[in-house]
C-alpha atoms as a PDB file:
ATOM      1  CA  UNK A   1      44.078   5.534  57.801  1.00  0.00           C
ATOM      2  CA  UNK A   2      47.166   5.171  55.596  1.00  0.00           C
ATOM      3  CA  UNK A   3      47.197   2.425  52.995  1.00  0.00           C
ATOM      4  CA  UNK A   4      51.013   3.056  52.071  1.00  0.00           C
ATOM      5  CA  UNK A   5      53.521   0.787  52.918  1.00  0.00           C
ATOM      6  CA  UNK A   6      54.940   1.377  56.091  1.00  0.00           C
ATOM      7  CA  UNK A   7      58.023  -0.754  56.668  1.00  0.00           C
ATOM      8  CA  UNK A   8      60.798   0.718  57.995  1.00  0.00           C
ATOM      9  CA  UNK A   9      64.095   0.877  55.375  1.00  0.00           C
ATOM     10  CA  UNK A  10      66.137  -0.664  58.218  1.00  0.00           C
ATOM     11  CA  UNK A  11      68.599  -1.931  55.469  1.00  0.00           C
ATOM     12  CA  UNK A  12      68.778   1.843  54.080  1.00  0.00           C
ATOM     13  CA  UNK A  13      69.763   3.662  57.386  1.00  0.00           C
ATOM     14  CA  UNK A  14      72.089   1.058  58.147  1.00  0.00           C
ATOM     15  CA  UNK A  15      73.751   1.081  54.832  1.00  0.00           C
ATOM     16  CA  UNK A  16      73.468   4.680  55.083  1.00  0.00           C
ATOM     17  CA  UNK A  17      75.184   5.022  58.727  1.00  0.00           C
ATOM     18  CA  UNK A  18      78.294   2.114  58.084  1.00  0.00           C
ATOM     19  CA  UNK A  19      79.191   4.172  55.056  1.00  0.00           C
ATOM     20  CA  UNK A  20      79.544   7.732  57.040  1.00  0.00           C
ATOM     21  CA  UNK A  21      81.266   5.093  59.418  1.00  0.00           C
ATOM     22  CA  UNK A  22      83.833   4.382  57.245  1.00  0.00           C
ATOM     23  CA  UNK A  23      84.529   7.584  56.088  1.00  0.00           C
ATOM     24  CA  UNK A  24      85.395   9.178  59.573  1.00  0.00           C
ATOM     25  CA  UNK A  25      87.719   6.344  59.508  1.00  0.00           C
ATOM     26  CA  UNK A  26      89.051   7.197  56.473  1.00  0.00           C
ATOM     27  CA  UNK A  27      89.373  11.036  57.585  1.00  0.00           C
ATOM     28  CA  UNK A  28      91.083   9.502  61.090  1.00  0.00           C
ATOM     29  CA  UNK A  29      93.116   7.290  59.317  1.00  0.00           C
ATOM     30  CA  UNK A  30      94.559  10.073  56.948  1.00  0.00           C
ATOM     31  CA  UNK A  31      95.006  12.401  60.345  1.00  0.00           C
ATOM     32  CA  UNK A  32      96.672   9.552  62.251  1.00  0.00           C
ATOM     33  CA  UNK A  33      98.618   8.155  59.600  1.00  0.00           C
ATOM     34  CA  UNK A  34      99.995  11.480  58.469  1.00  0.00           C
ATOM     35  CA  UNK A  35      97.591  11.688  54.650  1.00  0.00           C
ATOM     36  CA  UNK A  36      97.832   7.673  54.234  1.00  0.00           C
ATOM     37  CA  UNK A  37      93.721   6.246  53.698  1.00  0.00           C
ATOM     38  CA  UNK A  38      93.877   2.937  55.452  1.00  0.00           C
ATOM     39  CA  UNK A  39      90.903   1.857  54.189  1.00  0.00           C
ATOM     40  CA  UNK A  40      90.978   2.893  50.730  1.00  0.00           C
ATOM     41  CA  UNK A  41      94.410   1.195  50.169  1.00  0.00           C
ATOM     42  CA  UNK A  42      92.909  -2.214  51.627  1.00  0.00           C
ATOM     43  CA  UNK A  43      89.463  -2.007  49.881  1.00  0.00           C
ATOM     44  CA  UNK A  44      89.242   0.304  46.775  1.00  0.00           C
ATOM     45  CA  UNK A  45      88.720  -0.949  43.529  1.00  0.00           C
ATOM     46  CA  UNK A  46      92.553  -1.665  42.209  1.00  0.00           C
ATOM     47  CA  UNK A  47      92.717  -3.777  38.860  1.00  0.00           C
ATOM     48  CA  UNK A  48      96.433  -5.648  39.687  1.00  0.00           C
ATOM     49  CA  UNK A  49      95.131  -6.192  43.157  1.00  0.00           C
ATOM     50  CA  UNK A  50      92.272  -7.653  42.307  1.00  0.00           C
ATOM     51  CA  UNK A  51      94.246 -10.236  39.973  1.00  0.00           C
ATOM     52  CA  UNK A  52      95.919 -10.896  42.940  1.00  0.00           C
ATOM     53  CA  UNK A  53      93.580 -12.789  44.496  1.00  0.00           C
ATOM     54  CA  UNK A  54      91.951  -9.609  46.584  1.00  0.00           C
ATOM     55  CA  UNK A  55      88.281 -10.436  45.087  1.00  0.00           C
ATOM     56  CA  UNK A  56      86.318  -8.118  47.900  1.00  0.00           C
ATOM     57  CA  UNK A  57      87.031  -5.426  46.417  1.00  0.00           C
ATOM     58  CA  UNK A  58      84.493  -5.864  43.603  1.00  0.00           C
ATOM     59  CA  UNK A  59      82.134  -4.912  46.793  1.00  0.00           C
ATOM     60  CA  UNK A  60      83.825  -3.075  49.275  1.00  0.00           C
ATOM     61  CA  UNK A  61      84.044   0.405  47.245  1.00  0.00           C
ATOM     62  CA  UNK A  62      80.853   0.769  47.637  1.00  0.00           C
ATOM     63  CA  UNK A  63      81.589   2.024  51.257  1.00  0.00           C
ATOM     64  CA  UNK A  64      84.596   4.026  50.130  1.00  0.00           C
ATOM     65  CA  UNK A  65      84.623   7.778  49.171  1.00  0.00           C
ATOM     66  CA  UNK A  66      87.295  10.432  48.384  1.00  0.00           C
ATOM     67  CA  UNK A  67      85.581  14.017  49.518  1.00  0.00           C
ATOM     68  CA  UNK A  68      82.222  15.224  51.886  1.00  0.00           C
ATOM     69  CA  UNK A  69      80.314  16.304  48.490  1.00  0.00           C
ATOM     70  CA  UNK A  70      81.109  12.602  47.106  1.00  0.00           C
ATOM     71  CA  UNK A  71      79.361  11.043  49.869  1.00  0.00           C
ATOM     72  CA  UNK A  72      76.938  13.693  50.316  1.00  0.00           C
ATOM     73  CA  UNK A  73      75.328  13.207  47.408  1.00  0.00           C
ATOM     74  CA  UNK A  74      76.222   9.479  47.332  1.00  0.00           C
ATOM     75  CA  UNK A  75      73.764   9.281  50.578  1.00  0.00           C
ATOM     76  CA  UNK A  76      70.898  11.327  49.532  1.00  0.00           C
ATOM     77  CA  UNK A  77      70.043   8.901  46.523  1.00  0.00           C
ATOM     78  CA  UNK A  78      69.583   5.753  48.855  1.00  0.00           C
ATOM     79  CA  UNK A  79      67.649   7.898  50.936  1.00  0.00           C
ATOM     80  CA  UNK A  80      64.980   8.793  49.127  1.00  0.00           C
ATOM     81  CA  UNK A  81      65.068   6.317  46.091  1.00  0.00           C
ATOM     82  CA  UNK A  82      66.129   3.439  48.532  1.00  0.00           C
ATOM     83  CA  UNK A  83      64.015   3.655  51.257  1.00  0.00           C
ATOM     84  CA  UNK A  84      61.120   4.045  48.847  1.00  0.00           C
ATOM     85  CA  UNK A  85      62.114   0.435  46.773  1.00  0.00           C
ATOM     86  CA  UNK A  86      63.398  -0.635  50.481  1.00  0.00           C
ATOM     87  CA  UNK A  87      59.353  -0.465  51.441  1.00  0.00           C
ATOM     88  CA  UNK A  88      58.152  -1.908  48.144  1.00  0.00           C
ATOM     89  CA  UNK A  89      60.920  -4.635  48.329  1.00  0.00           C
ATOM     90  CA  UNK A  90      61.342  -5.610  51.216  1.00  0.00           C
ATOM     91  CA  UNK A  91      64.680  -6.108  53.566  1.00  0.00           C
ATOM     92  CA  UNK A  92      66.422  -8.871  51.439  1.00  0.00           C
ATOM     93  CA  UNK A  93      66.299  -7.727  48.222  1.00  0.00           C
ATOM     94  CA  UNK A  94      66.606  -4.582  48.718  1.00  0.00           C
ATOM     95  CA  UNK A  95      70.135  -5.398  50.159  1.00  0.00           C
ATOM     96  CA  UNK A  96      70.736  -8.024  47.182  1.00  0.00           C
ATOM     97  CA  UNK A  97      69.425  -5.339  44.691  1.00  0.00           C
ATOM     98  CA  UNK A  98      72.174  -2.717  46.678  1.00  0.00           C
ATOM     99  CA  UNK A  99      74.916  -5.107  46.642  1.00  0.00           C
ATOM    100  CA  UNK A 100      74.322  -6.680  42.977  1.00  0.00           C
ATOM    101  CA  UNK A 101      74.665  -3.044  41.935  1.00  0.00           C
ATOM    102  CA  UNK A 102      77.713  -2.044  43.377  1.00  0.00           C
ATOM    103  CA  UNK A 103      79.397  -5.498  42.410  1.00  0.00           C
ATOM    104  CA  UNK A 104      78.106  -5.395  38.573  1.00  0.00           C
ATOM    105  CA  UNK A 105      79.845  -1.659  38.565  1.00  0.00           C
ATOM    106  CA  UNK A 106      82.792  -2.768  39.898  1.00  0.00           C
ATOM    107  CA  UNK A 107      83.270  -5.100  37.380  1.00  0.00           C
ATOM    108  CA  UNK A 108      82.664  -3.472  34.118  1.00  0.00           C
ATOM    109  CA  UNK A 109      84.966  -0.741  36.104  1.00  0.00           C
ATOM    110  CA  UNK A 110      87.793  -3.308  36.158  1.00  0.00           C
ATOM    111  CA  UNK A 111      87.080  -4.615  32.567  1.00  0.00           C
ATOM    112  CA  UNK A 112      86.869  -1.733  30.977  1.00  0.00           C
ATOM    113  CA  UNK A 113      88.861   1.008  33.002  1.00  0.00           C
ATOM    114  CA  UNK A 114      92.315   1.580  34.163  1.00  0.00           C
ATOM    115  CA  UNK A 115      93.624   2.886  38.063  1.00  0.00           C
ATOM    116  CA  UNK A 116      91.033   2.391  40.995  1.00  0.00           C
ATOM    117  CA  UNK A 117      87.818   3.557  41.601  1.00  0.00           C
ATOM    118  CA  UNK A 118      85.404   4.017  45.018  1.00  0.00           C
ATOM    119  CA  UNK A 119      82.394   5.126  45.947  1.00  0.00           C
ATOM    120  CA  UNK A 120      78.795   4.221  45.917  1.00  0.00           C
ATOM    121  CA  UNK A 121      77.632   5.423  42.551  1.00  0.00           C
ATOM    122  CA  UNK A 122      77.329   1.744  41.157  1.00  0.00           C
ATOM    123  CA  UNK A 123      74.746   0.902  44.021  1.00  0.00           C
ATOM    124  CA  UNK A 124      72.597   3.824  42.916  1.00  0.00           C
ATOM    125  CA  UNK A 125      72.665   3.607  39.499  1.00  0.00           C
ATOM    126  CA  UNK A 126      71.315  -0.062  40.238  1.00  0.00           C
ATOM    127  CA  UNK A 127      68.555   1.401  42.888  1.00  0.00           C
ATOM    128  CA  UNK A 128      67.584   3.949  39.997  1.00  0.00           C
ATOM    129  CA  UNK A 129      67.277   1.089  37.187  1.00  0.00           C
ATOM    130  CA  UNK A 130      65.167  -1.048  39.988  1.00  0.00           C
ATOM    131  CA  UNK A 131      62.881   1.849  40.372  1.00  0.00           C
ATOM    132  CA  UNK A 132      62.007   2.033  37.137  1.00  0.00           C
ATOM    133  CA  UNK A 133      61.247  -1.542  36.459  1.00  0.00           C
ATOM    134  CA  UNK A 134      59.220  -1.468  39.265  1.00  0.00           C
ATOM    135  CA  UNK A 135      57.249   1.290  38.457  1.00  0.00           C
ATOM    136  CA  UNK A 136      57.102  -0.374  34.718  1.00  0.00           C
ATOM    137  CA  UNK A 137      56.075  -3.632  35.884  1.00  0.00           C
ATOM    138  CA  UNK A 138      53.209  -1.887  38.386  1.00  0.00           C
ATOM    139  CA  UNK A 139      51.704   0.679  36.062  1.00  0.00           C
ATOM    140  CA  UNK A 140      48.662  -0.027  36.365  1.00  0.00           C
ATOM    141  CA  UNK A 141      48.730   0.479  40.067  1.00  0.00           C
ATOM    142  CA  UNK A 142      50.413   3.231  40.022  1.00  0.00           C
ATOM    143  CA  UNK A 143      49.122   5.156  37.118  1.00  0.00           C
ATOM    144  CA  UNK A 144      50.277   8.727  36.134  1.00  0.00           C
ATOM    145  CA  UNK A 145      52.531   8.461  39.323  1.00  0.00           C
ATOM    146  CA  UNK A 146      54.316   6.046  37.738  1.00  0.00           C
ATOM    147  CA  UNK A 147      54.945   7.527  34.314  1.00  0.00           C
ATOM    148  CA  UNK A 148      56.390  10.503  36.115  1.00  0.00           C
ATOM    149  CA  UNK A 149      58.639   8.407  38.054  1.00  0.00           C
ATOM    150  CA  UNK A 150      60.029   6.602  35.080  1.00  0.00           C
ATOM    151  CA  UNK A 151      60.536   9.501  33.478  1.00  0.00           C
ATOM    152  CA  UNK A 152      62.294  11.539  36.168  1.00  0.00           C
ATOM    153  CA  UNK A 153      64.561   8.135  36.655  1.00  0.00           C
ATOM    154  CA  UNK A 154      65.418   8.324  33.021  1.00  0.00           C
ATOM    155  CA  UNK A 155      66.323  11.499  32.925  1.00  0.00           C
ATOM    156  CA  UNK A 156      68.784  11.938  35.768  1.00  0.00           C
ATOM    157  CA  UNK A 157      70.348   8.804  34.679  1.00  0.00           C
ATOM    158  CA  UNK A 158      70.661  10.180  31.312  1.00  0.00           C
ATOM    159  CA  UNK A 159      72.337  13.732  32.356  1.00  0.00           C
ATOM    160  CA  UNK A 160      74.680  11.248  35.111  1.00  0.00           C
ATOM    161  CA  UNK A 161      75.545   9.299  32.555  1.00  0.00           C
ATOM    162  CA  UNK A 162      76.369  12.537  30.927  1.00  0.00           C
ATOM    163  CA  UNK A 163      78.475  14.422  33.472  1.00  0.00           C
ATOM    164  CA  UNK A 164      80.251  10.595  33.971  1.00  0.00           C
ATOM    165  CA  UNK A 165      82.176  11.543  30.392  1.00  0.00           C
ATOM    166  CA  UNK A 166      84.046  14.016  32.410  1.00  0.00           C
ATOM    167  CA  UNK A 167      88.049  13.077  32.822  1.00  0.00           C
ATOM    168  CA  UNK A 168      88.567  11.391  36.300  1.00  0.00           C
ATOM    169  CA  UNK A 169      84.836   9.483  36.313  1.00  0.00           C
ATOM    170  CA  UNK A 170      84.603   5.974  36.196  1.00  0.00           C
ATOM    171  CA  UNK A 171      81.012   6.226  33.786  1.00  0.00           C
ATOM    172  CA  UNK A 172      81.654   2.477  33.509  1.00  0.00           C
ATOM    173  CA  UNK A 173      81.101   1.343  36.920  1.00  0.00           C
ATOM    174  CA  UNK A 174      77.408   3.834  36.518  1.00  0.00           C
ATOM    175  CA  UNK A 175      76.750   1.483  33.380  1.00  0.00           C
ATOM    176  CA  UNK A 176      77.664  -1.518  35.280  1.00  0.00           C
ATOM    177  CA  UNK A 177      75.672  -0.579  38.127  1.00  0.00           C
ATOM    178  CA  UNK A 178      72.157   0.616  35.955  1.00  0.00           C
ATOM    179  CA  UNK A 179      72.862  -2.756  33.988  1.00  0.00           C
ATOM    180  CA  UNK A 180      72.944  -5.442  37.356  1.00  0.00           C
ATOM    181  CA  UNK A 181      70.611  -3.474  38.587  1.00  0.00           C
ATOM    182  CA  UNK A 182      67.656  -3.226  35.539  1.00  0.00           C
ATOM    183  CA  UNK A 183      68.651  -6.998  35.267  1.00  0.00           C
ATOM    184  CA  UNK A 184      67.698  -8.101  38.895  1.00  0.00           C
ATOM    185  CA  UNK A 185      64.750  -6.194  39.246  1.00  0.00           C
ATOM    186  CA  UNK A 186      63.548  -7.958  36.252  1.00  0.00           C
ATOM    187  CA  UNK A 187      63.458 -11.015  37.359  1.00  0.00           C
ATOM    188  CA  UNK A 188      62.751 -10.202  41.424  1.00  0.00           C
ATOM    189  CA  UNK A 189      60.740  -6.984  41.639  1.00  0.00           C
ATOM    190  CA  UNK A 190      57.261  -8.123  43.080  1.00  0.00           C
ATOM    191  CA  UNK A 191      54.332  -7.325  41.026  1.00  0.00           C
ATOM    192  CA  UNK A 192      51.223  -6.182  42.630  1.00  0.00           C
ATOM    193  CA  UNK A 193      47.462  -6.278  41.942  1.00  0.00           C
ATOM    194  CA  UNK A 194      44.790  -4.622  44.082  1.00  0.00           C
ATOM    195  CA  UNK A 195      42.106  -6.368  45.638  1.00  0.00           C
ATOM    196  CA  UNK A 196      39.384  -4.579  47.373  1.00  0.00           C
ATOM    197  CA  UNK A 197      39.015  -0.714  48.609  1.00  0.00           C
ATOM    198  CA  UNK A 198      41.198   1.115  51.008  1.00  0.00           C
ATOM    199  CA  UNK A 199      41.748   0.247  53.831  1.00  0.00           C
ATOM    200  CA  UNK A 200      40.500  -3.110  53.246  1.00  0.00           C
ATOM    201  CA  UNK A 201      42.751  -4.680  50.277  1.00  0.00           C
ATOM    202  CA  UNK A 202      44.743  -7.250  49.515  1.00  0.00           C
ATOM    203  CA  UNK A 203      48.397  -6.146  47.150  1.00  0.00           C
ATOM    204  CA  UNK A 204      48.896  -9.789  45.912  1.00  0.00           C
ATOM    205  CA  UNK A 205      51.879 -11.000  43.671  1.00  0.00           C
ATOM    206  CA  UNK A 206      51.079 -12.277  40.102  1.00  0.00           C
ATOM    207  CA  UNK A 207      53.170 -15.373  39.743  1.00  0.00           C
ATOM    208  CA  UNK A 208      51.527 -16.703  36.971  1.00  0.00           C
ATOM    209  CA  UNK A 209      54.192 -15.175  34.707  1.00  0.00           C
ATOM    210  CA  UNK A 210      57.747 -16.641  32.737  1.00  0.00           C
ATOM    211  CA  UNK A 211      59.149 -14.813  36.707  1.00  0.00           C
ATOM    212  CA  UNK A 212      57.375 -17.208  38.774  1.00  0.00           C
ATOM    213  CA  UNK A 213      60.127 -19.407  39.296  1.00  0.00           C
ATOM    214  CA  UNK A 214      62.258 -15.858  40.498  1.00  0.00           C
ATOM    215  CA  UNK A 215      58.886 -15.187  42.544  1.00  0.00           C
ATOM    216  CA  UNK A 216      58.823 -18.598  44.660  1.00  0.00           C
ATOM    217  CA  UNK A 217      63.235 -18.372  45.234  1.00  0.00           C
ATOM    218  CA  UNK A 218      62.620 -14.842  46.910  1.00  0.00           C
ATOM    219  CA  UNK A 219      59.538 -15.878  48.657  1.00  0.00           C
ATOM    220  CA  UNK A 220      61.194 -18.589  50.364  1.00  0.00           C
ATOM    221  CA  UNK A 221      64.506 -16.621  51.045  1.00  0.00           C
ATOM    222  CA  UNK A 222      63.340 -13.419  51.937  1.00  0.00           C
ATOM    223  CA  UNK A 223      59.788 -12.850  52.055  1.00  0.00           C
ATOM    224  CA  UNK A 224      58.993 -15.501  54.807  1.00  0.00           C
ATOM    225  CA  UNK A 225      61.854 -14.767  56.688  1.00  0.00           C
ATOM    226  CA  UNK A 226      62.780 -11.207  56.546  1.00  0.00           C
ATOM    227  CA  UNK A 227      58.795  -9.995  56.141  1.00  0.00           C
ATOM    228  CA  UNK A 228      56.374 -11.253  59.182  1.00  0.00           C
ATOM    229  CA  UNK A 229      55.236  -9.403  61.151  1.00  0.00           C
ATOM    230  CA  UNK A 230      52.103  -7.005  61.321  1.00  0.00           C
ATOM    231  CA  UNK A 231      53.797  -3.752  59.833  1.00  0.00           C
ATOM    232  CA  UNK A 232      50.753  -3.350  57.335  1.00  0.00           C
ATOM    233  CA  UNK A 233      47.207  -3.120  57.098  1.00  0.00           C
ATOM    234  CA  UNK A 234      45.241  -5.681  55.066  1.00  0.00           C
ATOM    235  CA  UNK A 235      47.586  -8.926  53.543  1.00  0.00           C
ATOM    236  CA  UNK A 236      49.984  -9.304  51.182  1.00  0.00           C
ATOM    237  CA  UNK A 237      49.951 -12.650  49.883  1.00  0.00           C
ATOM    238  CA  UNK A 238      50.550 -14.943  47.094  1.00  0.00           C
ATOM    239  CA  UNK A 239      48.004 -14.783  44.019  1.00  0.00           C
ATOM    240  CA  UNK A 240      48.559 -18.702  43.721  1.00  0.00           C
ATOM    241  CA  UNK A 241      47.438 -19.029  47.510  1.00  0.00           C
ATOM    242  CA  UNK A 242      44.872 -16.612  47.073  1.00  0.00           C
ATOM    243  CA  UNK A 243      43.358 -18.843  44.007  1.00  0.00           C
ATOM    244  CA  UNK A 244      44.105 -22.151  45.452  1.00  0.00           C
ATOM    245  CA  UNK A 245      41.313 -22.569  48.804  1.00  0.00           C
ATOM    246  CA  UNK A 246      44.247 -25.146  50.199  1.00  0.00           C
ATOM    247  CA  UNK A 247      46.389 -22.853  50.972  1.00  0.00           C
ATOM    248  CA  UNK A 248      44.067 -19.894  52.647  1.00  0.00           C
ATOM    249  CA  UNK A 249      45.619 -20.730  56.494  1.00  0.00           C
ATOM    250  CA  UNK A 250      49.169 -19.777  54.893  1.00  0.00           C
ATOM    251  CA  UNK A 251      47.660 -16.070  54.194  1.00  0.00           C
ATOM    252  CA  UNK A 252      49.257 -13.914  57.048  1.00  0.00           C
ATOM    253  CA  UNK A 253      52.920 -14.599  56.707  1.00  0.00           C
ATOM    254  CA  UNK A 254      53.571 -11.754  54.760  1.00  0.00           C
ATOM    255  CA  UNK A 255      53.519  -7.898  55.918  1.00  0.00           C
ATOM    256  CA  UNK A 256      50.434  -6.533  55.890  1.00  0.00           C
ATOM    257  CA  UNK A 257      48.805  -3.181  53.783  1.00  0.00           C
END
């Protein structure tokens, strides 16, 4: 019997599949409109346009790219990295944490860089920051695994980073992105204790911490309303609930382990 989390990264595959969306449109679009990219000239990142007033377009990049090895490798990070942090997070914030990204990029891209931009290298470099404050903040549950993680995080953010000083990269947007995205999983990744022996546990959130106040906002956004259901074995609940015998009724509405 599996004690891993088993929630499917619904958010992932359909972040995933509207981005390869969009860029058959943008192949179509160049094929129909004789090389013009529709959807690039209405949504990348373009500094005077976005003084204009045109203030999606600190998002919609994300969903932009400019060739197949661009969004190639632009897909295989939330893949694996995001339907990994999609499981631990949960639906909600894993799409805040994906969005956050992408929109802190964006905007060191258009403080600190010149032309237009696209692509969804700011959302990763935020999903690659979140998984290594989660893996920080839960070392003790995850041991040795999680020292390896951090380190292999570091690392190919470090040699990105890297490559990004090539001509024709925006390496801001990457900074932007690792920066919104270190920053909200701070404050919102959940922190887990375990309670009990496998298959019979209980992963519980620590909110007596200076995040607790973080802890209760995503709770009663996300973690009530995006999170029932029986996808788990075992409970996943609150450690003030746990402690305070009041509240032991309220102990299933969170996935279960």
């Amino acid at each position: 019997m599996s004690c891993k989390p088993s929630l499917v990264p619904k958010a992932t595959y359909t972040i995933l599949g509207l981005t390869v969306l969009i860029y058959l449109l943008q192949i179509a679009s160049m094929a129909i409109l004789k090389g013009d990219d529709l959807p690039l000239m209405l949504d990348a990142r373009v500094i005077d346009l976005i003084r204009s007033g045109q203030w999606w377009r600190f998002i919609t990049p994300v969903f932009l790219h400019g060739l197949v090895t661009h969004i190639f490798f632009n897909m295989y990070a939330p893949l694996s990295i995001g339907s990994f942090l999609e499981r631990h997070f949960g639906h909600g914030r894993f799409v805040l944490l994906y969005f956050l990204g992408a929109f802190a990029g964006n905007v060191f891209s258009f403080l600190l860089t010149v032309g237009y931009s696209v692509g969804a290298s700011t959302a990763l470099f935020g999903l690659v920051a979140a998984e290594v404050i989660f893996f920080y903040q839960n070392r003790k549950l995850f041991g040795s695994q999680a020292k390896q993680a951090v380190g292999n995080a570091v690392f190919i953010s470090a040699g990105n980073l890297f490559i990004g000083l090539a001509p024709g990269i925006d390496n801001w947007g990457h900074v932007g992105g690792l920066l919104g995205g270190a920053i909200f999983a701070w404050f919102a990744v959940p922190r887990w204790e375990v309670v009990g022996i496998c298959p019979v546990f209980i992963y519980r959130i620590n909110v007596n911490s200076a995040r607790s106040f973080w802890v209760q906002v995503w709770r009663s956004l996300f973690l009530e309303r995006w999170l029932p259901g029986d996808y788990f074995q075992g409970k996943w609940l609150l450690e003030e609930e746990l402690l305070n015998p009041l509240n032991k009724k309220r102990g299933n509405f969170a996935p279960r382990f």
